[in-house]
N, C-alpha and C. Protein backbone atom coordinates (compact mmCIF):
# COMPACT_ATOMS: atom_id res chain seq x y z
N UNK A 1 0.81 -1.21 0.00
CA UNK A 1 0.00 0.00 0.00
C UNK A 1 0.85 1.26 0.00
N UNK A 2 2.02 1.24 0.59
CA UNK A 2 2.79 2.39 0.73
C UNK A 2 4.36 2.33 -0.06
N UNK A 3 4.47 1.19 -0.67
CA UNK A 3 5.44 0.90 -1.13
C UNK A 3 6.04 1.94 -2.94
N UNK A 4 5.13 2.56 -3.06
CA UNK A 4 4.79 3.70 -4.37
C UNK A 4 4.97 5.00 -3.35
N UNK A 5 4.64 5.25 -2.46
CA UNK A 5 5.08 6.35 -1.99
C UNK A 5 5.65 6.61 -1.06
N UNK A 6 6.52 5.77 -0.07
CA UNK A 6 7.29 5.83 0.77
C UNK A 6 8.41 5.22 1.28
N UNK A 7 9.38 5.67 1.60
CA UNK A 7 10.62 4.59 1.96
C UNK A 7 11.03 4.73 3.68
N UNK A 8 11.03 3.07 3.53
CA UNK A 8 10.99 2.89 4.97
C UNK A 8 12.62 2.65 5.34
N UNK A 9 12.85 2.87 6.48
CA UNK A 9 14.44 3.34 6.71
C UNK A 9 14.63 2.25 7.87
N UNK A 10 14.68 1.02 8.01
CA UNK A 10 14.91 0.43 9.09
C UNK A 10 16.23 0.42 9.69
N UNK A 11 16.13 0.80 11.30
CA UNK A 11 18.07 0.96 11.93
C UNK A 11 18.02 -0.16 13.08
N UNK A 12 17.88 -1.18 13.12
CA UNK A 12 17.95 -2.36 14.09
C UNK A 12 19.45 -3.28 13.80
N UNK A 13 19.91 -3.98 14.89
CA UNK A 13 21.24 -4.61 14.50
C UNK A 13 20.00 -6.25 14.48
N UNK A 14 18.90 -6.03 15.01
CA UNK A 14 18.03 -7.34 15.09
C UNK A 14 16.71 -7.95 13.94
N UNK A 15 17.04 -6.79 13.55
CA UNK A 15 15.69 -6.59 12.91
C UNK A 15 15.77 -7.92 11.24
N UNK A 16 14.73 -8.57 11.14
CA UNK A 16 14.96 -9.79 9.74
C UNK A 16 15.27 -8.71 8.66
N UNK A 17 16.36 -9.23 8.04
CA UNK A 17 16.58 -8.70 6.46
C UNK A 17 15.73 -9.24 5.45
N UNK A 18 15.02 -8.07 4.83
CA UNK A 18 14.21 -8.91 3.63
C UNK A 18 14.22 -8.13 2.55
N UNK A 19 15.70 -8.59 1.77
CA UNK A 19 16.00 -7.56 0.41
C UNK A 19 14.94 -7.05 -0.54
N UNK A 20 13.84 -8.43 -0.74
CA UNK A 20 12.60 -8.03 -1.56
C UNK A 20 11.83 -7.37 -1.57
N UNK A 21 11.38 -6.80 -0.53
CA UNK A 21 10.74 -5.80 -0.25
C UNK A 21 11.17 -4.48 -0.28
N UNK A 22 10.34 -3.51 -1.35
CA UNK A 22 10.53 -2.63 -1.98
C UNK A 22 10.37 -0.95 -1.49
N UNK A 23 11.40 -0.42 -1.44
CA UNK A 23 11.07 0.62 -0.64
C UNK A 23 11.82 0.60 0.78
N UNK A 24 12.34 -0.63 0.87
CA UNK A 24 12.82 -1.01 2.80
C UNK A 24 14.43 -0.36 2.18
N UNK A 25 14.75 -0.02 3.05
CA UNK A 25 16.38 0.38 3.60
C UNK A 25 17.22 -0.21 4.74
N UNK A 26 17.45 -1.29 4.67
CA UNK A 26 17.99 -2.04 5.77
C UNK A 26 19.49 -1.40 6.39
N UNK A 27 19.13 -0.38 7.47
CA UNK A 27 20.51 -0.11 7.52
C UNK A 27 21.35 -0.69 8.79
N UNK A 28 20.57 -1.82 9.27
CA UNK A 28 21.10 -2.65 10.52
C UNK A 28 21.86 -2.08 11.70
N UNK A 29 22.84 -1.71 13.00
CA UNK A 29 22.95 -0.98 13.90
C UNK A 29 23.43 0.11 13.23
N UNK A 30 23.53 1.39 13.77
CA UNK A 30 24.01 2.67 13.10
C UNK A 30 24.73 2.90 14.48
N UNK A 31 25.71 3.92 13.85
CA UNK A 31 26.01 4.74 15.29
C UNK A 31 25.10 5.99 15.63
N UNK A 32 25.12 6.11 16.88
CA UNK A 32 24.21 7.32 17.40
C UNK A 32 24.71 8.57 16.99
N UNK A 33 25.71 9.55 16.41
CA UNK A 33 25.64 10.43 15.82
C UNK A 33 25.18 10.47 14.01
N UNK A 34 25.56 9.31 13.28
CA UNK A 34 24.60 9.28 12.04
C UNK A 34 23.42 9.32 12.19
N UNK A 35 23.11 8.86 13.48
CA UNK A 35 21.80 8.53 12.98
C UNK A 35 20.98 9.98 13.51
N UNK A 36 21.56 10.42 14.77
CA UNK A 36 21.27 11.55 14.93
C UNK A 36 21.61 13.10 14.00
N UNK A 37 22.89 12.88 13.10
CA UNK A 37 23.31 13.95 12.49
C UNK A 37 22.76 13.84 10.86
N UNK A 38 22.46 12.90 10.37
CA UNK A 38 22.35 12.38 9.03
C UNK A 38 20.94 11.85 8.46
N UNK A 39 20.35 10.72 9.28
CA UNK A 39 19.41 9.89 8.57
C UNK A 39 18.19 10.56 9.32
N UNK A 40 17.87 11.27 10.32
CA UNK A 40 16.72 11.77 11.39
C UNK A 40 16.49 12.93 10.51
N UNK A 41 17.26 13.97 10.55
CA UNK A 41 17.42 15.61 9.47
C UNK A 41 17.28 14.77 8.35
N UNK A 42 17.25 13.74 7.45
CA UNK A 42 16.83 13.64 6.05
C UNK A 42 15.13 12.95 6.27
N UNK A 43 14.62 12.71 7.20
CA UNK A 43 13.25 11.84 7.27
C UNK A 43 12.22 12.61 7.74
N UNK A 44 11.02 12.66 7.08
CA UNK A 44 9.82 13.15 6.91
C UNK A 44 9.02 13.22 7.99
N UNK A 45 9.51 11.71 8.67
CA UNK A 45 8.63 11.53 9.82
C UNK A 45 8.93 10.35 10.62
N UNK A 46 8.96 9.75 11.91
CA UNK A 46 9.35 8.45 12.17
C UNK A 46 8.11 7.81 12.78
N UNK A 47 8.27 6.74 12.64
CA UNK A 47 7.11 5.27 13.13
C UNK A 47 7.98 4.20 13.99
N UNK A 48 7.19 4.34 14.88
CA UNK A 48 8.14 3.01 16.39
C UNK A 48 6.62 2.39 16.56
N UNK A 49 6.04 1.57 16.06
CA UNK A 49 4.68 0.64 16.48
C UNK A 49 5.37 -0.29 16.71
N UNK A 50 5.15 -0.26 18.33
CA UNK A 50 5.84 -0.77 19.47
C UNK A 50 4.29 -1.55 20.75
N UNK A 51 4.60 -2.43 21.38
CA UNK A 51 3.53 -2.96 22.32
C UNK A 51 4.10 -2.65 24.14
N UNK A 52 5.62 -2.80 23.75
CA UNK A 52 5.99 -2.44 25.03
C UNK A 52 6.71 -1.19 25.80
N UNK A 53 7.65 -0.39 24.78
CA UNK A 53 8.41 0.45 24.68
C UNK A 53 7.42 1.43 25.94
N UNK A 54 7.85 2.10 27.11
CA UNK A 54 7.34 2.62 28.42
C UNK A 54 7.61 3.73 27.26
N UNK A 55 8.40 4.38 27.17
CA UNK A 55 9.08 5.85 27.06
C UNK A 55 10.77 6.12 26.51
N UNK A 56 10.42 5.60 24.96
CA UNK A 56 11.44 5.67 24.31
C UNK A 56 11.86 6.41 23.81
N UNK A 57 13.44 5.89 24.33
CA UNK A 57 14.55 7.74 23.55
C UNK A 57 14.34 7.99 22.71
N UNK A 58 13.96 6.70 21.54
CA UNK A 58 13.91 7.12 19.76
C UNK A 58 12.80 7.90 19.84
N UNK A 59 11.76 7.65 20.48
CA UNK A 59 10.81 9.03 19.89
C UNK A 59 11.10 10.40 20.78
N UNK A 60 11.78 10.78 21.47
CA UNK A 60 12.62 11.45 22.23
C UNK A 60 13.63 12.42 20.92
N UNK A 61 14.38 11.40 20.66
CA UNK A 61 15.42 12.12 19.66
C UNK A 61 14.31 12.42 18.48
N UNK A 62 13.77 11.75 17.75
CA UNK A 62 12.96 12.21 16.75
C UNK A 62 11.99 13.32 16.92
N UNK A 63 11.41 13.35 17.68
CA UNK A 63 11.30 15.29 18.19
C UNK A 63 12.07 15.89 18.55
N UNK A 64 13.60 15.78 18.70
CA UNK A 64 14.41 16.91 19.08
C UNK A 64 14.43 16.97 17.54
N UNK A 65 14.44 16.65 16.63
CA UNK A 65 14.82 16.29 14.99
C UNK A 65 13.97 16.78 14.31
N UNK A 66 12.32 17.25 15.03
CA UNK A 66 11.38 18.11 14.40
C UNK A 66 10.55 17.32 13.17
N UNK A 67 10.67 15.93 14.05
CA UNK A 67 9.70 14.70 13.07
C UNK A 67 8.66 14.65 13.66
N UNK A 68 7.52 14.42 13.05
CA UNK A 68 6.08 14.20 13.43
C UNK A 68 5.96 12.44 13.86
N UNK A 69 5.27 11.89 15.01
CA UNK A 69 5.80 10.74 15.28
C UNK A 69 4.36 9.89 14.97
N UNK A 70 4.37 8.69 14.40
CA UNK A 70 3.43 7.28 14.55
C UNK A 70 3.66 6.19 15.39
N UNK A 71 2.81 6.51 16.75
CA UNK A 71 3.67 5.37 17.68
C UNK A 71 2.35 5.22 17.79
N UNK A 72 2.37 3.95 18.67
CA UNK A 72 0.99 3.50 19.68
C UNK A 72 1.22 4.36 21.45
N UNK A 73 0.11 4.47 21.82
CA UNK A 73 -0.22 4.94 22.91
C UNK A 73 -0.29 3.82 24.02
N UNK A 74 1.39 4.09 24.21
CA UNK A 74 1.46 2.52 25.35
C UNK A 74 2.56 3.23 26.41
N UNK A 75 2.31 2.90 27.62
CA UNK A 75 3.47 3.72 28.48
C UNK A 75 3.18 5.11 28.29
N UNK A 76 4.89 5.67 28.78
CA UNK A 76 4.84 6.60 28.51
C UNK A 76 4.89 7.55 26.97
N UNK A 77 4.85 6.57 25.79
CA UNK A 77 4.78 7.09 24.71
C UNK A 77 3.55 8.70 24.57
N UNK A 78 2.12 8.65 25.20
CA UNK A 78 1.60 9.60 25.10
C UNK A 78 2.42 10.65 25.99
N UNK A 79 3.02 10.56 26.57
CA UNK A 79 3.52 11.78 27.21
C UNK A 79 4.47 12.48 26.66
N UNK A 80 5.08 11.91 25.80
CA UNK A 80 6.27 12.56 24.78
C UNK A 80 5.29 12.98 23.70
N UNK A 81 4.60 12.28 23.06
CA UNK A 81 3.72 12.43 21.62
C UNK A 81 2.42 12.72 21.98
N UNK A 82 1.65 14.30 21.96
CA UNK A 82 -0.01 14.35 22.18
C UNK A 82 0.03 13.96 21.11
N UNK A 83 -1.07 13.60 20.98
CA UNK A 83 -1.83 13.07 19.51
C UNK A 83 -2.27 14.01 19.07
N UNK A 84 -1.93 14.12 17.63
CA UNK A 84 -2.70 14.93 17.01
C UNK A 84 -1.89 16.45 17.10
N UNK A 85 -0.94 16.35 17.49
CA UNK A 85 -0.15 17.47 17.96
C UNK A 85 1.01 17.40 17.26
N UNK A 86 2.33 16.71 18.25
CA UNK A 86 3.21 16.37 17.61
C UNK A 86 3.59 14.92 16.72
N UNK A 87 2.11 14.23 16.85
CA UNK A 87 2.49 13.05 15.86
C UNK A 87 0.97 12.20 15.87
N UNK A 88 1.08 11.26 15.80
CA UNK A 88 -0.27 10.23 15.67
C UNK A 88 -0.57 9.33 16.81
N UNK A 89 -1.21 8.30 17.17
CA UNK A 89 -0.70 7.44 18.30
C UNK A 89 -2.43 6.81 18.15
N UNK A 90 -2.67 5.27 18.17
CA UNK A 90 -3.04 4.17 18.27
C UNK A 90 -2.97 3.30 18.90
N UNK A 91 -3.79 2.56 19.10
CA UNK A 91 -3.56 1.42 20.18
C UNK A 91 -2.62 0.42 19.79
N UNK A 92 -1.92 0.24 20.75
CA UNK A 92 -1.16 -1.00 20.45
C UNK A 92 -1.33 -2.71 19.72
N UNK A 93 -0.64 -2.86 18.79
CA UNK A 93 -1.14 -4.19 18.30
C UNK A 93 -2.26 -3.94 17.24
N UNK A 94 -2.56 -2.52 17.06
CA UNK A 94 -3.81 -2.01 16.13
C UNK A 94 -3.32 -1.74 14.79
N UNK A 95 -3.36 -3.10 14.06
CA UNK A 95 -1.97 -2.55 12.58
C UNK A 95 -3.01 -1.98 11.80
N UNK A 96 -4.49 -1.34 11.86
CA UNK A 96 -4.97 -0.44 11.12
C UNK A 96 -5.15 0.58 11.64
N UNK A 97 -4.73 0.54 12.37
CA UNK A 97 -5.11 2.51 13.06
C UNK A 97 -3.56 2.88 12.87
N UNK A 98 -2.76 1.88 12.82
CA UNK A 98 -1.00 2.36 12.64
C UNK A 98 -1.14 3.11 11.42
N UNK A 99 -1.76 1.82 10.27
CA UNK A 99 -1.38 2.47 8.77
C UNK A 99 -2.83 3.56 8.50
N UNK A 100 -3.50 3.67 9.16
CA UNK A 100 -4.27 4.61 8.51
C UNK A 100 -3.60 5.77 9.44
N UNK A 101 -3.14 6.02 10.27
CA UNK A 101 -2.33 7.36 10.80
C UNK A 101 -1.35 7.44 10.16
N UNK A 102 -0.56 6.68 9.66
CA UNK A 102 0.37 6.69 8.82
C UNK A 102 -0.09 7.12 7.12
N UNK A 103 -0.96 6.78 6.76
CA UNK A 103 -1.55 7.44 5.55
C UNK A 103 -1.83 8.69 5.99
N UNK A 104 -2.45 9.36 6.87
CA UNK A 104 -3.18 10.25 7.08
C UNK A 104 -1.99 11.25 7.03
N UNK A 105 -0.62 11.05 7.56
CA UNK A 105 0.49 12.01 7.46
C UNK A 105 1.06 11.81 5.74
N UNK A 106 1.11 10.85 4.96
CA UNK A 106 1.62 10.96 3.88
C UNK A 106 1.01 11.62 3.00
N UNK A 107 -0.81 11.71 3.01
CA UNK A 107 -1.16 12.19 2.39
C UNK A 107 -1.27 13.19 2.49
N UNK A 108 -0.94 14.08 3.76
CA UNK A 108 -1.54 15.67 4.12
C UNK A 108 -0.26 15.97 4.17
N UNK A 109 0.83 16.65 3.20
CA UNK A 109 1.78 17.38 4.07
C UNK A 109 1.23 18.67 4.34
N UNK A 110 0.53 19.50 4.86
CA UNK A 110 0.13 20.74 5.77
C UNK A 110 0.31 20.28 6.89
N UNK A 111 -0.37 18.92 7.73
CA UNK A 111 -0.99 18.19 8.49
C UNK A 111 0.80 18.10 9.26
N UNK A 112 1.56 17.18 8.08
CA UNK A 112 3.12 16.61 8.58
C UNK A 112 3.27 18.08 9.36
N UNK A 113 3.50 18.76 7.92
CA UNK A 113 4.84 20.09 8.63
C UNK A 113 4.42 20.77 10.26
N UNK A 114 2.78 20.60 10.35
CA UNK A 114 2.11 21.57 11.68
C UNK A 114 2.67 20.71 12.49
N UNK A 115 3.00 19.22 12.20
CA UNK A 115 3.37 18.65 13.57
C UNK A 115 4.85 18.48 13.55
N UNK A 116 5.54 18.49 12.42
CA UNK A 116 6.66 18.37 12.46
C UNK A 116 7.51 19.52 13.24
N UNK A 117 6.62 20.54 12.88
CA UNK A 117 6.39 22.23 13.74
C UNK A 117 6.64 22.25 15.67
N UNK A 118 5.45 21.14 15.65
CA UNK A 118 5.16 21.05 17.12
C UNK A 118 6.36 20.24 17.38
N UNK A 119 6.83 19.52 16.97
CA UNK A 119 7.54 18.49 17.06
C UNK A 119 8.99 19.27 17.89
N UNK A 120 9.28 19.87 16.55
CA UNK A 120 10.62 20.76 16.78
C UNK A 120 10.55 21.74 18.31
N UNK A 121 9.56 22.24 18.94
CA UNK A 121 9.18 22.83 19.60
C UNK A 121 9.52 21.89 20.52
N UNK A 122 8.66 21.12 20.91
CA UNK A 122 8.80 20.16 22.07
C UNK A 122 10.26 20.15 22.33
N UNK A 123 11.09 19.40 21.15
CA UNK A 123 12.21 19.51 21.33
C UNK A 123 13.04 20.04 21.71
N UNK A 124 13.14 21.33 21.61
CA UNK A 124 14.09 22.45 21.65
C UNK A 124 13.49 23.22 23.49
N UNK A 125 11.93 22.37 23.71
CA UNK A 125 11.58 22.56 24.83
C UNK A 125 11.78 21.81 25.95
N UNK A 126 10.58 20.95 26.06
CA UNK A 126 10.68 20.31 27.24
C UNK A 126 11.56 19.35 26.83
N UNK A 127 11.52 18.99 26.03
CA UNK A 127 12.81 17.52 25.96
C UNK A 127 14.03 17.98 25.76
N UNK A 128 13.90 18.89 25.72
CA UNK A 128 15.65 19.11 25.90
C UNK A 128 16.51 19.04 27.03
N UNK A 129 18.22 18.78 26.97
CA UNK A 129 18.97 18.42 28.43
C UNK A 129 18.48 19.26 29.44
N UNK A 130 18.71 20.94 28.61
CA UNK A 130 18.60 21.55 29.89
C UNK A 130 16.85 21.98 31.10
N UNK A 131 16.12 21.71 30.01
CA UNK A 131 14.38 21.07 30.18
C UNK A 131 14.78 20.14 31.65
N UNK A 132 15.08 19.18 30.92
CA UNK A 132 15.17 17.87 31.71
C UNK A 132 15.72 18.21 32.92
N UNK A 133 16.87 18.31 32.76
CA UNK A 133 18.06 19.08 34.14
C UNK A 133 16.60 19.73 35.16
N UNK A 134 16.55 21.08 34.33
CA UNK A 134 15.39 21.69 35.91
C UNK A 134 14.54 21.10 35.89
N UNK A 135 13.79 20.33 35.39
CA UNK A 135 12.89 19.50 36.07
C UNK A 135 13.40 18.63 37.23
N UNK A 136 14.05 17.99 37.20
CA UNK A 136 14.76 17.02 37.76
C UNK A 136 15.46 17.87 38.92
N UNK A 137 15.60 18.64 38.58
CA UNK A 137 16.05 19.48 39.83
C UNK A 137 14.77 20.28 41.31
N UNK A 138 14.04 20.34 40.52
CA UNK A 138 13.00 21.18 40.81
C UNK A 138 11.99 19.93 41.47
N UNK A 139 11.86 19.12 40.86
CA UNK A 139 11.55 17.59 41.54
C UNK A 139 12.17 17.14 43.19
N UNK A 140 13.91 17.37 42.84
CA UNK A 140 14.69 16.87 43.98
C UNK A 140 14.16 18.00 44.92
N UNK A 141 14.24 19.80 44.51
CA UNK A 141 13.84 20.31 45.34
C UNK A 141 12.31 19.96 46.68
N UNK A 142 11.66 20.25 45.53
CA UNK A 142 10.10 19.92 45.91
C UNK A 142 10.04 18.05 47.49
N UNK A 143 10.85 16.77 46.61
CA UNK A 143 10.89 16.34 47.53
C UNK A 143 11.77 16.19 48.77
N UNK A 144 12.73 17.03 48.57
CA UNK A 144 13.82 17.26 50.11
C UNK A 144 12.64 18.65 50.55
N UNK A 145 11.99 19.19 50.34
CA UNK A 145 11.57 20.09 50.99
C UNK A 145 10.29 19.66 51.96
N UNK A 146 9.73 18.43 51.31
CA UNK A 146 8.61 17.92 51.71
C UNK A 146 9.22 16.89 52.79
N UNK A 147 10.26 15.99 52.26
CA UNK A 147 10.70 15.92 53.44
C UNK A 147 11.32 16.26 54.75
N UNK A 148 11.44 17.85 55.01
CA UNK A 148 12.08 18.39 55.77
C UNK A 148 13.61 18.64 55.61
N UNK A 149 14.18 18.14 54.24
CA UNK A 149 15.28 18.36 54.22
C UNK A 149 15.99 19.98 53.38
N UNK A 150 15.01 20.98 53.97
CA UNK A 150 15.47 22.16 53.46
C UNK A 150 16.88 22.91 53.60
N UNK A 151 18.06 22.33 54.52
CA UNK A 151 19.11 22.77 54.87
C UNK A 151 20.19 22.89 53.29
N UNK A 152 20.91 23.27 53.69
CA UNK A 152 22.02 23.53 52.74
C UNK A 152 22.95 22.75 52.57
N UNK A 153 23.06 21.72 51.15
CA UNK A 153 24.17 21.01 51.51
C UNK A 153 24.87 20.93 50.01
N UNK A 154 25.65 19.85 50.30
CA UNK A 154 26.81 20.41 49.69
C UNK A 154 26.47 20.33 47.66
N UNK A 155 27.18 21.66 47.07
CA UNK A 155 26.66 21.87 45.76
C UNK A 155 28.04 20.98 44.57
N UNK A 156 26.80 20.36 43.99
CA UNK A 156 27.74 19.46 42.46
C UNK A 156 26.92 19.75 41.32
């Protein structure tokens, strides 16, 4: 169905090789700066239809990358990806709500770029190190304070 208009970019060191299939890109483990400097900045959009994945980096890095995402809504996947926002999201194990969200971005690019839009945003926002950092900080605060541990100690 998608094999006329889309190329799929697979990066697994696990993943089955199946040369015949048309449109696939088997590029088996990558290193983490290609894949972050090279193959993410050349792609339209990424898809992780996943059943278990809590809250994965790949869709993590693929919005710092300003990709619109097709995941299922499992874990923490909705909390990185609103729907409908910065990407798509389906129930897990639902291989028609995958490919019809997945059509629904190939066929609309207005639709891609608004989320690819949001996408980049998120990124450069809350998911970013230094995002993360004060949260995480502001967290530790909040619970040493609740626990009574408001004193001053030592700074790293």
């Amino acid at each position: 169905r998608f094999a006329e208009r889309i190329d799929l970019h697979i990066c697994s060191a696990t993943a089955p090789v199946d040369p015949s299939l048309p449109g696939v890109h088997w590029h088996g483990a990558v290193d983490h700066d290609h894949l972050l400097q090279e193959l993410l900045p050349s792609m339209d959009l990424f898809v992780l239809p996943t059943r278990s994945d809590m809250s994965p980096w790949a869709i993590a890095e693929a919005l710092v990358a300003g990709l619109p995402v097709v995941s299922t809504d499992v874990g923490g996947i909705g909390e990185l990806v609103h729907h409908d926002i910065e990407g798509l999201l389906g129930p897990p194990g639902d291989l028609d709500a995958l490919e019809d969200n997945l059509l629904a971005l190939v066929q609309d690019s207005n639709r891609r770029r608004r989320m690819a839009n949001a996408a980049a945003v998120a990124g450069a926002g809350r998911l970013s190190m230094n995002s993360m950092a004060d949260t995480l900080v502001e967290a530790w605060r909040e619970a040493s304070t609740s626990l009574g541990h408001n004193r001053p100690g030592p700074q790293r």
